[in-house]
N, C-alpha and C. Protein backbone atom coordinates (compact mmCIF):
# COMPACT_ATOMS: atom_id res chain seq x y z
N UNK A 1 0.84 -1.17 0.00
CA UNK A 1 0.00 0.00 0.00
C UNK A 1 0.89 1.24 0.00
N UNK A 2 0.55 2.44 -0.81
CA UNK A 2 1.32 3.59 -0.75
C UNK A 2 0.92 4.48 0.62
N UNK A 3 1.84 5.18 0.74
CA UNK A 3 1.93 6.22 1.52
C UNK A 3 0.72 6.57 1.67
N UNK A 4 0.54 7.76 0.30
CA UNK A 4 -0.50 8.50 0.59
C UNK A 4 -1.66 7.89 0.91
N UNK A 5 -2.36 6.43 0.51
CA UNK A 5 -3.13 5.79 1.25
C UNK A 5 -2.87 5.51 2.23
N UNK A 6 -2.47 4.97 3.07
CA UNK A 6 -1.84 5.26 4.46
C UNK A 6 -2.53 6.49 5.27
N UNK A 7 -2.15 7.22 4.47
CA UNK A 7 -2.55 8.29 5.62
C UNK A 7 -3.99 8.84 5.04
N UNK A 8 -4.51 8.63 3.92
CA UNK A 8 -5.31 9.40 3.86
C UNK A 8 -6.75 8.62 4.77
N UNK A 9 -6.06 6.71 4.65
CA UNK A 9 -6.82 5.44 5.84
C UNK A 9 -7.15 6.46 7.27
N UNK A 10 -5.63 6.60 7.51
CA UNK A 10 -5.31 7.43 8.93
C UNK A 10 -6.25 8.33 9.31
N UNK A 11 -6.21 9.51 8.21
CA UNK A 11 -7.22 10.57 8.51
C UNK A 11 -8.37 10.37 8.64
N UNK A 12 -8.56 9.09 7.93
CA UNK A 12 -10.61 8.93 7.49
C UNK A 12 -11.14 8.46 9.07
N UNK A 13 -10.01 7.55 9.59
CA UNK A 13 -10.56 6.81 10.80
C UNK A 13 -10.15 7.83 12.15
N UNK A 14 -9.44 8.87 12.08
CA UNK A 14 -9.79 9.94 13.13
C UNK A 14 -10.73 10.65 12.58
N UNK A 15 -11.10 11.06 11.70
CA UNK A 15 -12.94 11.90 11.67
C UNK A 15 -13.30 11.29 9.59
N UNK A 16 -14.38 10.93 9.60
CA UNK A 16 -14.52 10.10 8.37
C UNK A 16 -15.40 11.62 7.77
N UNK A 17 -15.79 12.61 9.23
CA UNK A 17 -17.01 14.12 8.34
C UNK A 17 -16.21 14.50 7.45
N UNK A 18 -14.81 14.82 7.70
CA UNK A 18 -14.20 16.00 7.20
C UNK A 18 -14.16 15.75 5.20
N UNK A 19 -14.32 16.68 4.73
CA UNK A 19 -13.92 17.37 3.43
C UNK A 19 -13.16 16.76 2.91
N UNK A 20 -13.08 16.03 1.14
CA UNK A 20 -11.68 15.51 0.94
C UNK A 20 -10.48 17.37 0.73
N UNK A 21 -10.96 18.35 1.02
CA UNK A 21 -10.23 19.31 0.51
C UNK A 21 -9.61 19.43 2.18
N UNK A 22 -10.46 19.38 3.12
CA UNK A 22 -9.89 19.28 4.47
C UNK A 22 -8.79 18.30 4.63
N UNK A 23 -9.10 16.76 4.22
CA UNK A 23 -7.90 15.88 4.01
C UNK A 23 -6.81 16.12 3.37
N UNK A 24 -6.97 16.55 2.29
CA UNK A 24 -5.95 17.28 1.29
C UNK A 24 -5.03 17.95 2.00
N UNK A 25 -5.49 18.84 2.84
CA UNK A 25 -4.91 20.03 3.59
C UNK A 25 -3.91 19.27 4.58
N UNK A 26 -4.60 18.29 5.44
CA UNK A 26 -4.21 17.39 6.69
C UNK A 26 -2.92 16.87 6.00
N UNK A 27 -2.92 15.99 4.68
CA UNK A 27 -1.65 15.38 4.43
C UNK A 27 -0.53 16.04 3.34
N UNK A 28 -1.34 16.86 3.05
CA UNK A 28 -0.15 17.95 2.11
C UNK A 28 -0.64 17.65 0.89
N UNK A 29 -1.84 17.41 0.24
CA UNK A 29 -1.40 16.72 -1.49
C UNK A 29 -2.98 17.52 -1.70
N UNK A 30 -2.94 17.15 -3.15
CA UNK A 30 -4.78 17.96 -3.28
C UNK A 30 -5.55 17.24 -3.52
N UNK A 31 -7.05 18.13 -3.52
CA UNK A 31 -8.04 17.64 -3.03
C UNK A 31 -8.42 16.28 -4.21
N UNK A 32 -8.22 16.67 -5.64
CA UNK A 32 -8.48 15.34 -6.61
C UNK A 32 -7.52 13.99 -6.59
N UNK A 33 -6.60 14.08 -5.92
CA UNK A 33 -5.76 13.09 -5.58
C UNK A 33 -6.79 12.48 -4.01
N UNK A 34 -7.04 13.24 -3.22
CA UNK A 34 -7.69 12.58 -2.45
C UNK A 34 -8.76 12.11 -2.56
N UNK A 35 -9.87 12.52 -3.22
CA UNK A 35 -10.64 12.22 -3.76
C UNK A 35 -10.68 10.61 -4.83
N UNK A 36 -9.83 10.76 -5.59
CA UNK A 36 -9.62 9.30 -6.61
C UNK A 36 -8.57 8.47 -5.33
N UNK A 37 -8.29 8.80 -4.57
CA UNK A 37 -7.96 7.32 -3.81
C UNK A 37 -8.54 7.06 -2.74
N UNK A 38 -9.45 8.29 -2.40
CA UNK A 38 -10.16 7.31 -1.51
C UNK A 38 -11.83 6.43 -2.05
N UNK A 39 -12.00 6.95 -4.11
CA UNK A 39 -12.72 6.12 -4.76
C UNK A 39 -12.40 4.81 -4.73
N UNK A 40 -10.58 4.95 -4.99
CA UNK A 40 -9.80 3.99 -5.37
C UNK A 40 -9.94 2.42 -4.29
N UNK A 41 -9.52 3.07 -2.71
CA UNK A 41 -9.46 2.05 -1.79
C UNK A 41 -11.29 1.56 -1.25
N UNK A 42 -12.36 2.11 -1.59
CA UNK A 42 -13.10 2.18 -1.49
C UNK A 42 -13.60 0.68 -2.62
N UNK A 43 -13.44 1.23 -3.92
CA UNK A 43 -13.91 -0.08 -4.72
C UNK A 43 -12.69 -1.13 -4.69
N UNK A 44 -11.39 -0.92 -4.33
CA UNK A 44 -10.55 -2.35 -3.70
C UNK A 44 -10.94 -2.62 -2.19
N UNK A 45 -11.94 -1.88 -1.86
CA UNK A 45 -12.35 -2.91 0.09
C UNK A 45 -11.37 -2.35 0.62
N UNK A 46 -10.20 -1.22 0.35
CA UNK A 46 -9.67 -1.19 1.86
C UNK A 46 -10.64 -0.32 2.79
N UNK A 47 -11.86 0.66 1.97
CA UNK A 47 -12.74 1.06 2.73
C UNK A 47 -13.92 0.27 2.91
N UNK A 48 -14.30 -0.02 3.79
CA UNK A 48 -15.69 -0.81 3.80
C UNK A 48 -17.17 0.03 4.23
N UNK A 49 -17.17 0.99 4.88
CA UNK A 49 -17.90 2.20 5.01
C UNK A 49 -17.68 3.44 6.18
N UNK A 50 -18.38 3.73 6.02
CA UNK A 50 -18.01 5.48 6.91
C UNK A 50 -18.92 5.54 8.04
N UNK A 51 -18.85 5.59 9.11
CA UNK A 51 -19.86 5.40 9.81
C UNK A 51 -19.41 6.36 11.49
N UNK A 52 -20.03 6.25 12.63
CA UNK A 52 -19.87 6.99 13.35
C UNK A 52 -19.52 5.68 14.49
N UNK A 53 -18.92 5.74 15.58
CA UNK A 53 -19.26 5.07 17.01
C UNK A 53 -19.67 6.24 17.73
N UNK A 54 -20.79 5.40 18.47
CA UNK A 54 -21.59 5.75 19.67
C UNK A 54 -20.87 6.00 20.86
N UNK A 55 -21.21 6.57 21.22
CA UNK A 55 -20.56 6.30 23.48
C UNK A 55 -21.67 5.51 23.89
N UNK A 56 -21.50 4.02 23.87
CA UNK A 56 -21.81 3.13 24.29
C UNK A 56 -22.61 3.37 25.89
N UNK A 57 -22.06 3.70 26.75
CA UNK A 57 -22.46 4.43 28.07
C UNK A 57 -23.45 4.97 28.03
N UNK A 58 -23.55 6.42 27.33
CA UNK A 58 -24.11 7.32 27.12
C UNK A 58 -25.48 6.95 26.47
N UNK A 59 -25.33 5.59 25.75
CA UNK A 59 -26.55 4.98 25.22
C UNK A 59 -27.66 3.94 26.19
N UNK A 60 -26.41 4.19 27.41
CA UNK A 60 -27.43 3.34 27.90
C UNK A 60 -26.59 1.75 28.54
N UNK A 61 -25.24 1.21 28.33
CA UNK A 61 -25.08 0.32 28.32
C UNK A 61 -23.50 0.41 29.58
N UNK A 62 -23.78 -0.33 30.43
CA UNK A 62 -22.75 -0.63 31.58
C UNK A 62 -21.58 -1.20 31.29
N UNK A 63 -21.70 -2.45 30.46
CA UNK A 63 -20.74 -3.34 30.27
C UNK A 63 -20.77 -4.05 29.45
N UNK A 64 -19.14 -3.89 28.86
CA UNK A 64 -18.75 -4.66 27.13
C UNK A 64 -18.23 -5.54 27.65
N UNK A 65 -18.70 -6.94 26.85
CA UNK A 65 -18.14 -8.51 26.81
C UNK A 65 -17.20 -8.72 25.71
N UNK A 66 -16.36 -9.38 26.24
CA UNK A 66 -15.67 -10.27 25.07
C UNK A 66 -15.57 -12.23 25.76
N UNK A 67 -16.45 -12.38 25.24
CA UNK A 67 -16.94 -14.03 25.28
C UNK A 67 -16.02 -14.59 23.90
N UNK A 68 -15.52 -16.03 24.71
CA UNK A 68 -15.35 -16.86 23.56
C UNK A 68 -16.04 -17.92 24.07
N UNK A 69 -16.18 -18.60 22.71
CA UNK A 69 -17.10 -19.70 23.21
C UNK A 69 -16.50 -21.08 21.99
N UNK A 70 -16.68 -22.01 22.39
CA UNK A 70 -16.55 -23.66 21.91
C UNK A 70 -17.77 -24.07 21.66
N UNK A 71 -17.48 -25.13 20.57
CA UNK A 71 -18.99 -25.52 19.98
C UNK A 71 -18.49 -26.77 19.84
N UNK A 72 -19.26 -27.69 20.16
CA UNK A 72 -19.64 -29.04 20.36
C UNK A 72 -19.17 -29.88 18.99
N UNK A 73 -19.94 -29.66 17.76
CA UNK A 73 -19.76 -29.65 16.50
C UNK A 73 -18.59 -28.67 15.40
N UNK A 74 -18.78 -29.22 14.38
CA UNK A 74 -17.97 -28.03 13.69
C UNK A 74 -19.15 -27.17 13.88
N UNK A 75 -18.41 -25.43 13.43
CA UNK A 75 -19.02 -24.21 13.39
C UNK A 75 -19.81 -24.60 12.26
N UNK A 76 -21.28 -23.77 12.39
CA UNK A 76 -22.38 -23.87 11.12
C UNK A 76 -21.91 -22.79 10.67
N UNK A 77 -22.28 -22.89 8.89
CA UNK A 77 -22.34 -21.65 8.51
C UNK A 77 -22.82 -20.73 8.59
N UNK A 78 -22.19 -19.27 8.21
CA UNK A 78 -22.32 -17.77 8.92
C UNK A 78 -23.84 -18.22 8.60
N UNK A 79 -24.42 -18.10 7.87
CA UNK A 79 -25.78 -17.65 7.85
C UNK A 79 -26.82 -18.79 8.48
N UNK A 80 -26.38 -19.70 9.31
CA UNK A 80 -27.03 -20.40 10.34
C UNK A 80 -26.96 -19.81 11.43
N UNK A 81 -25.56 -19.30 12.03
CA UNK A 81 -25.37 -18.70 13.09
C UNK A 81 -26.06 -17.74 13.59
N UNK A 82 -26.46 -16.64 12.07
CA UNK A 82 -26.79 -15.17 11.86
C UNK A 82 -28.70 -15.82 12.66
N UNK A 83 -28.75 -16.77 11.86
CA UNK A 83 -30.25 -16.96 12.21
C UNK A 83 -30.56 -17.40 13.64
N UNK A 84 -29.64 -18.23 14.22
CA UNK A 84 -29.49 -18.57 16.19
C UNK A 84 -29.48 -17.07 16.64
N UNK A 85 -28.73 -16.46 16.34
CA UNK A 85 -28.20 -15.45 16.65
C UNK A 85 -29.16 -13.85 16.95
N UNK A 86 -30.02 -13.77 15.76
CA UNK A 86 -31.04 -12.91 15.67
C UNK A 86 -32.10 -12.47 16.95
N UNK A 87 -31.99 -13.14 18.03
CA UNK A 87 -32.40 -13.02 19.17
C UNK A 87 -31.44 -12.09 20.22
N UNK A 88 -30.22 -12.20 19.94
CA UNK A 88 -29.27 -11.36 20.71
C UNK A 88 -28.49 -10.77 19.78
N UNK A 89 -28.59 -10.38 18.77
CA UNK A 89 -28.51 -9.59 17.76
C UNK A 89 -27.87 -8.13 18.42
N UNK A 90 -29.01 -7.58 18.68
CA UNK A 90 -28.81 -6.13 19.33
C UNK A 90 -27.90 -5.96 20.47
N UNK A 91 -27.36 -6.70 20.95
CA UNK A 91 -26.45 -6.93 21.99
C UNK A 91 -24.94 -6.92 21.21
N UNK A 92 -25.09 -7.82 20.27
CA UNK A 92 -23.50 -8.65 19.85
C UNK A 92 -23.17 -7.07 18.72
N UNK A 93 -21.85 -6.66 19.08
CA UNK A 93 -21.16 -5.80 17.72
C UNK A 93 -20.47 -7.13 16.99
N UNK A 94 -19.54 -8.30 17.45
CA UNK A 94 -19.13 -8.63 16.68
C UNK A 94 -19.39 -9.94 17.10
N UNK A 95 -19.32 -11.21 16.09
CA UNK A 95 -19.23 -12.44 16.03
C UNK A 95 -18.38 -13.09 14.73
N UNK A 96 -17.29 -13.42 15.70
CA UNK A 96 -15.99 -14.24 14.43
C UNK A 96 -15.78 -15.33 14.69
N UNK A 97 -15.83 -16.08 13.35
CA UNK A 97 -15.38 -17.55 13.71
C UNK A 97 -13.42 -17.47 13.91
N UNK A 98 -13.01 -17.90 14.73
CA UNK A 98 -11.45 -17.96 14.61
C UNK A 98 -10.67 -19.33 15.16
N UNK A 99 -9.82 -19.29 15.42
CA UNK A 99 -8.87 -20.27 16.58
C UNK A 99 -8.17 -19.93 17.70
N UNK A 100 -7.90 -19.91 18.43
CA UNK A 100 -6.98 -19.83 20.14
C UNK A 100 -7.47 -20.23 21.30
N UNK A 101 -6.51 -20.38 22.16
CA UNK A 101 -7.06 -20.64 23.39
C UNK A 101 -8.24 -21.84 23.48
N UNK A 102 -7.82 -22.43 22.87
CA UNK A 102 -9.09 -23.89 22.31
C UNK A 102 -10.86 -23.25 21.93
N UNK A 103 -10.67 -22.12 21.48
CA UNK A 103 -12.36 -21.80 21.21
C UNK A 103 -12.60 -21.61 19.93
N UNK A 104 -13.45 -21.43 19.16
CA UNK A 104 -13.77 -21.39 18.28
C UNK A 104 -14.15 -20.20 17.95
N UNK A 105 -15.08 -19.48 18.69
CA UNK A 105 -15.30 -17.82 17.91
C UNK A 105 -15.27 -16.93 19.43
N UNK A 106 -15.28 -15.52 18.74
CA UNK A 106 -14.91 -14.74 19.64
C UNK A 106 -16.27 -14.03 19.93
N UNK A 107 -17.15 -13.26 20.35
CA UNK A 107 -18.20 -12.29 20.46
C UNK A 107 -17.87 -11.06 21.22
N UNK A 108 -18.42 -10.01 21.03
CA UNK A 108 -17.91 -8.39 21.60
C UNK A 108 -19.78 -8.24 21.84
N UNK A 109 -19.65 -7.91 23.15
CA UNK A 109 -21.38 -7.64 23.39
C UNK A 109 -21.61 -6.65 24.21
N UNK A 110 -22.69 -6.02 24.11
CA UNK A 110 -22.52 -4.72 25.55
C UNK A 110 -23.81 -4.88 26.13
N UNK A 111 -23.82 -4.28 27.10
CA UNK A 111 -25.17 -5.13 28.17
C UNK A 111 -25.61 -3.85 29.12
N UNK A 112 -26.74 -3.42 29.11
CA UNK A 112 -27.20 -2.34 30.30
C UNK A 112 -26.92 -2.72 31.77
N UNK A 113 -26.64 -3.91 32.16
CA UNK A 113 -26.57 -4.31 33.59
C UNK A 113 -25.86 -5.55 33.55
N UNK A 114 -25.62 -6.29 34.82
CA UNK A 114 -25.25 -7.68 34.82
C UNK A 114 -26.41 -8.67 34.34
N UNK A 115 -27.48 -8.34 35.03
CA UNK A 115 -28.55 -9.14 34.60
C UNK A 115 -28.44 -9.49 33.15
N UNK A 116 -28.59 -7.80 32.51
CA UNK A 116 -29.00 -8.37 31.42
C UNK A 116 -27.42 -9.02 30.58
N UNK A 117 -26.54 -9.06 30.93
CA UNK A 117 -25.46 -10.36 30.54
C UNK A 117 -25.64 -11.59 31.20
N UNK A 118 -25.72 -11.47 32.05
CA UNK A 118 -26.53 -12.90 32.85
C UNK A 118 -27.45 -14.24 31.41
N UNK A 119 -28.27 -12.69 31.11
CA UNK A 119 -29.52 -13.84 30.90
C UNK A 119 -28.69 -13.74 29.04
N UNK A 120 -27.74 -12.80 28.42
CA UNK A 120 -27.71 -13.22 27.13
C UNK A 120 -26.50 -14.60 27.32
N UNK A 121 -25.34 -14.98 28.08
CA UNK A 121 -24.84 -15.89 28.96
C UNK A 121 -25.69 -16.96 28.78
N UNK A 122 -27.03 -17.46 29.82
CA UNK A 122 -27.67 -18.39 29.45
C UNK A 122 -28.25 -18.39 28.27
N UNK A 123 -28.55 -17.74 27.83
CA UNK A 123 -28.82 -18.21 26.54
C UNK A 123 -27.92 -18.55 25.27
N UNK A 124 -27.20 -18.09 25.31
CA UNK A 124 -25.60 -18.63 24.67
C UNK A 124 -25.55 -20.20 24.79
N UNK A 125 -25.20 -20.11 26.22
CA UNK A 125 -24.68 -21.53 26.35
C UNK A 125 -25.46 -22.77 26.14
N UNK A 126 -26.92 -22.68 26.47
CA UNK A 126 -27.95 -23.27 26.06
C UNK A 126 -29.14 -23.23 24.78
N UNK A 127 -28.56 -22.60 23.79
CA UNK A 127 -29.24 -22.39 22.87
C UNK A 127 -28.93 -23.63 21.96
N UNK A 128 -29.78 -24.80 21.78
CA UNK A 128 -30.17 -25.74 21.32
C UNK A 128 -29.02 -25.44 20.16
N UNK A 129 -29.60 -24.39 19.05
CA UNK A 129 -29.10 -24.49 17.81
C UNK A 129 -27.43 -24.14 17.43
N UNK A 130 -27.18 -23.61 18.83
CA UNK A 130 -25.52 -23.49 18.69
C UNK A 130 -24.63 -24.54 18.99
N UNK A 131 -25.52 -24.92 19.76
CA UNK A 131 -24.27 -26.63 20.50
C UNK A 131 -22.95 -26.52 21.07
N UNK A 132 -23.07 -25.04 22.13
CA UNK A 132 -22.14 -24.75 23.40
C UNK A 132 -21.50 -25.73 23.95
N UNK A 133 -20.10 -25.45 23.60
CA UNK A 133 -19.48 -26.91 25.09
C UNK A 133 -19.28 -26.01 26.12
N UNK A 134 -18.46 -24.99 25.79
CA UNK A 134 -17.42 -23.78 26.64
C UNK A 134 -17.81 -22.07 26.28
N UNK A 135 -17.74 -21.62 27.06
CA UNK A 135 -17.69 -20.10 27.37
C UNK A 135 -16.85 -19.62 28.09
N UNK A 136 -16.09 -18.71 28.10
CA UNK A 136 -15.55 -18.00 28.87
C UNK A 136 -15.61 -16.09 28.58
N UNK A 137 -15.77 -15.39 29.62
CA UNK A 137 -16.09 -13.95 29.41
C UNK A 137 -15.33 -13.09 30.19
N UNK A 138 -14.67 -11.95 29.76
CA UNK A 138 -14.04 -11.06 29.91
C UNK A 138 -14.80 -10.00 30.13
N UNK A 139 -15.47 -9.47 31.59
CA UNK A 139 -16.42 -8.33 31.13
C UNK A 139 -15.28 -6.80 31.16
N UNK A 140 -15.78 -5.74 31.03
CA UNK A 140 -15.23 -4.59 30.63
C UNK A 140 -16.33 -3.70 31.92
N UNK A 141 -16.52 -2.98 32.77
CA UNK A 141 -17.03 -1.71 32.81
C UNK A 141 -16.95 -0.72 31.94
N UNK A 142 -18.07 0.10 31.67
CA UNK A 142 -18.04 1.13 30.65
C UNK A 142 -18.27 2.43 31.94
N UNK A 143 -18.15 2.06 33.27
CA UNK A 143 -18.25 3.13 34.04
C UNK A 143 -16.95 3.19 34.90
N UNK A 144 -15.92 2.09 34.92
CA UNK A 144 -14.62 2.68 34.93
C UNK A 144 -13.91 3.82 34.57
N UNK A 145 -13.57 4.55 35.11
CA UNK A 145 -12.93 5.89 35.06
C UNK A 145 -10.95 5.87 34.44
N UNK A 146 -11.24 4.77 34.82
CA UNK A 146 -9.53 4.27 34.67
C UNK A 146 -8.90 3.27 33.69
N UNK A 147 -9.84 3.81 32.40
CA UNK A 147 -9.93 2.86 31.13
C UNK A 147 -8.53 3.52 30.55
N UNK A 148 -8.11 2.38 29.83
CA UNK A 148 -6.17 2.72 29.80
C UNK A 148 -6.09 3.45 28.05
N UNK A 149 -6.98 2.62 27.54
CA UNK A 149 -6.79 2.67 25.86
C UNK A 149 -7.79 1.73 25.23
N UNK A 150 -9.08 2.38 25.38
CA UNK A 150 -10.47 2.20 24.99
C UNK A 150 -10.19 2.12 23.23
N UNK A 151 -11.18 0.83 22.79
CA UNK A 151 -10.79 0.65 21.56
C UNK A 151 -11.72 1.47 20.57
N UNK A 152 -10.72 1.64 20.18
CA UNK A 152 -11.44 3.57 18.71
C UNK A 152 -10.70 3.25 17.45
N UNK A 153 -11.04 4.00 16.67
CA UNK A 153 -10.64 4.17 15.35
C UNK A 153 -9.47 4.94 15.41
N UNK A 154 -9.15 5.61 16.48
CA UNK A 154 -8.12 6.43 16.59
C UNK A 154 -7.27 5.80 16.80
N UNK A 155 -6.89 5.19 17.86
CA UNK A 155 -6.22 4.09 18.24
C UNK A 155 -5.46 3.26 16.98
N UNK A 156 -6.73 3.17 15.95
CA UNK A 156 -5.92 2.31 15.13
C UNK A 156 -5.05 2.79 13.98
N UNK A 157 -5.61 4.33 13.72
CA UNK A 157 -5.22 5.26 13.10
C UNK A 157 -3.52 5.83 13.62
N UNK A 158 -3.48 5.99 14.89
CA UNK A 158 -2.10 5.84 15.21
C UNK A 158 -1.17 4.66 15.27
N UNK A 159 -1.82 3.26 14.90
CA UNK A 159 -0.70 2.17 14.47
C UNK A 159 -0.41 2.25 12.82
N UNK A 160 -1.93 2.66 12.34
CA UNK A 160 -1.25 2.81 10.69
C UNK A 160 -0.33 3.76 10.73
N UNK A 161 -0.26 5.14 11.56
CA UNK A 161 0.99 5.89 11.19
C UNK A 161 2.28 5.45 11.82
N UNK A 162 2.21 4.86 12.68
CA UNK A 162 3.29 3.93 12.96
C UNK A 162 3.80 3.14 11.51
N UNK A 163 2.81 2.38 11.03
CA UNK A 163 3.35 1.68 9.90
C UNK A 163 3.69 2.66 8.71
N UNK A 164 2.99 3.62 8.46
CA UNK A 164 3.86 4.17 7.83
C UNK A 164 5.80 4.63 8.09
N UNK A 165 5.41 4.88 9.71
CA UNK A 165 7.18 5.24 9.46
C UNK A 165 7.74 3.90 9.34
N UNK A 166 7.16 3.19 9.72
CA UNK A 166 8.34 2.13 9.17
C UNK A 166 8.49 1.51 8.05
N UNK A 167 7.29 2.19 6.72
CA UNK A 167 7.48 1.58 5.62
C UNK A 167 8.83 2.54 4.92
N UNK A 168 8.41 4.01 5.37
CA UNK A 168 9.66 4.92 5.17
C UNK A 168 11.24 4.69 5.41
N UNK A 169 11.81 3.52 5.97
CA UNK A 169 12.57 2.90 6.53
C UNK A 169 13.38 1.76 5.94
């Protein structure tokens, strides 16, 4: 990947509002160069869309999960899962099938209370159509005050410029 994609990635994921003439400005180059590459990474998928995060809190929600869980069987396909799944839907941001730590997929969930992780928990583990062996959960407070490096777009925006200096290198 070039440079100037690199950073122009960088810029989009610290504020995606701004202007491509504002971006332009941010990385030194002009606005039709920014413009045709961020068409460019857009129809190659390095963009997938533009969107905002919430303050999770502020919406209402106490505490983010990161559950992994083991399945009995092989994993069904995504669009079996999607359909088990559609019941706690509104809860889950993410569900990946992967490998480590002997589990099979990972889930990111946020929950107004304990309860209500409690009861998406039992239902996880006992939901007929998933075929749960194992769970394990990592909860998060979202009312911790003493959050170290809360995960953002920014965050990730300062490892791509990291990678840039070291492609410079």
């Amino acid at each position: 990947m070039k440079e100037i994609e690199l950073k122009i990635l960088s810029e989009l994921m610290k504020n995606s509002r701004r202007s491509d003439r504002e971006l332009a400005k941010a990385i030194g180059t002009s606005q039709p160069t920014v413009s045709r590459t961020i068409k460019k990474l857009t129809e190659e998928g390095y963009i997938k869309e533009f969107t905002i995060i919430p303050d999770f809190k502020k919406l209402g929600y106490k505490l983010m999960a990161l559950t992994l869980v083991k399945f009995k069987n092989q994993l069904a396909e995504r669009q079996e899962i999607e359909g088990s799944l559609k019941k706690a839907l509104s809860k889950i941001i993410m569900f990946e099938k992967g490998l480590g730590l002997g589990f099979d997929a990972a889930i990111i969930s946020y929950h107004e209370n304990y309860f209500s992780f409690s009861k998406f928990l039992e239902w996880l583990k006992y939901s007929a159509s998933l075929e749960v062996s194992d769970v394990q959960t990592f909860l998060i407070s979202l009312d911790d005050k003493e959050r170290y490096c809360p995960l953002s777009f920014q965050a990730i925006a300062a490892h791509l410029s990291m990678l840039k200096k070291k492609m410079r290198k």
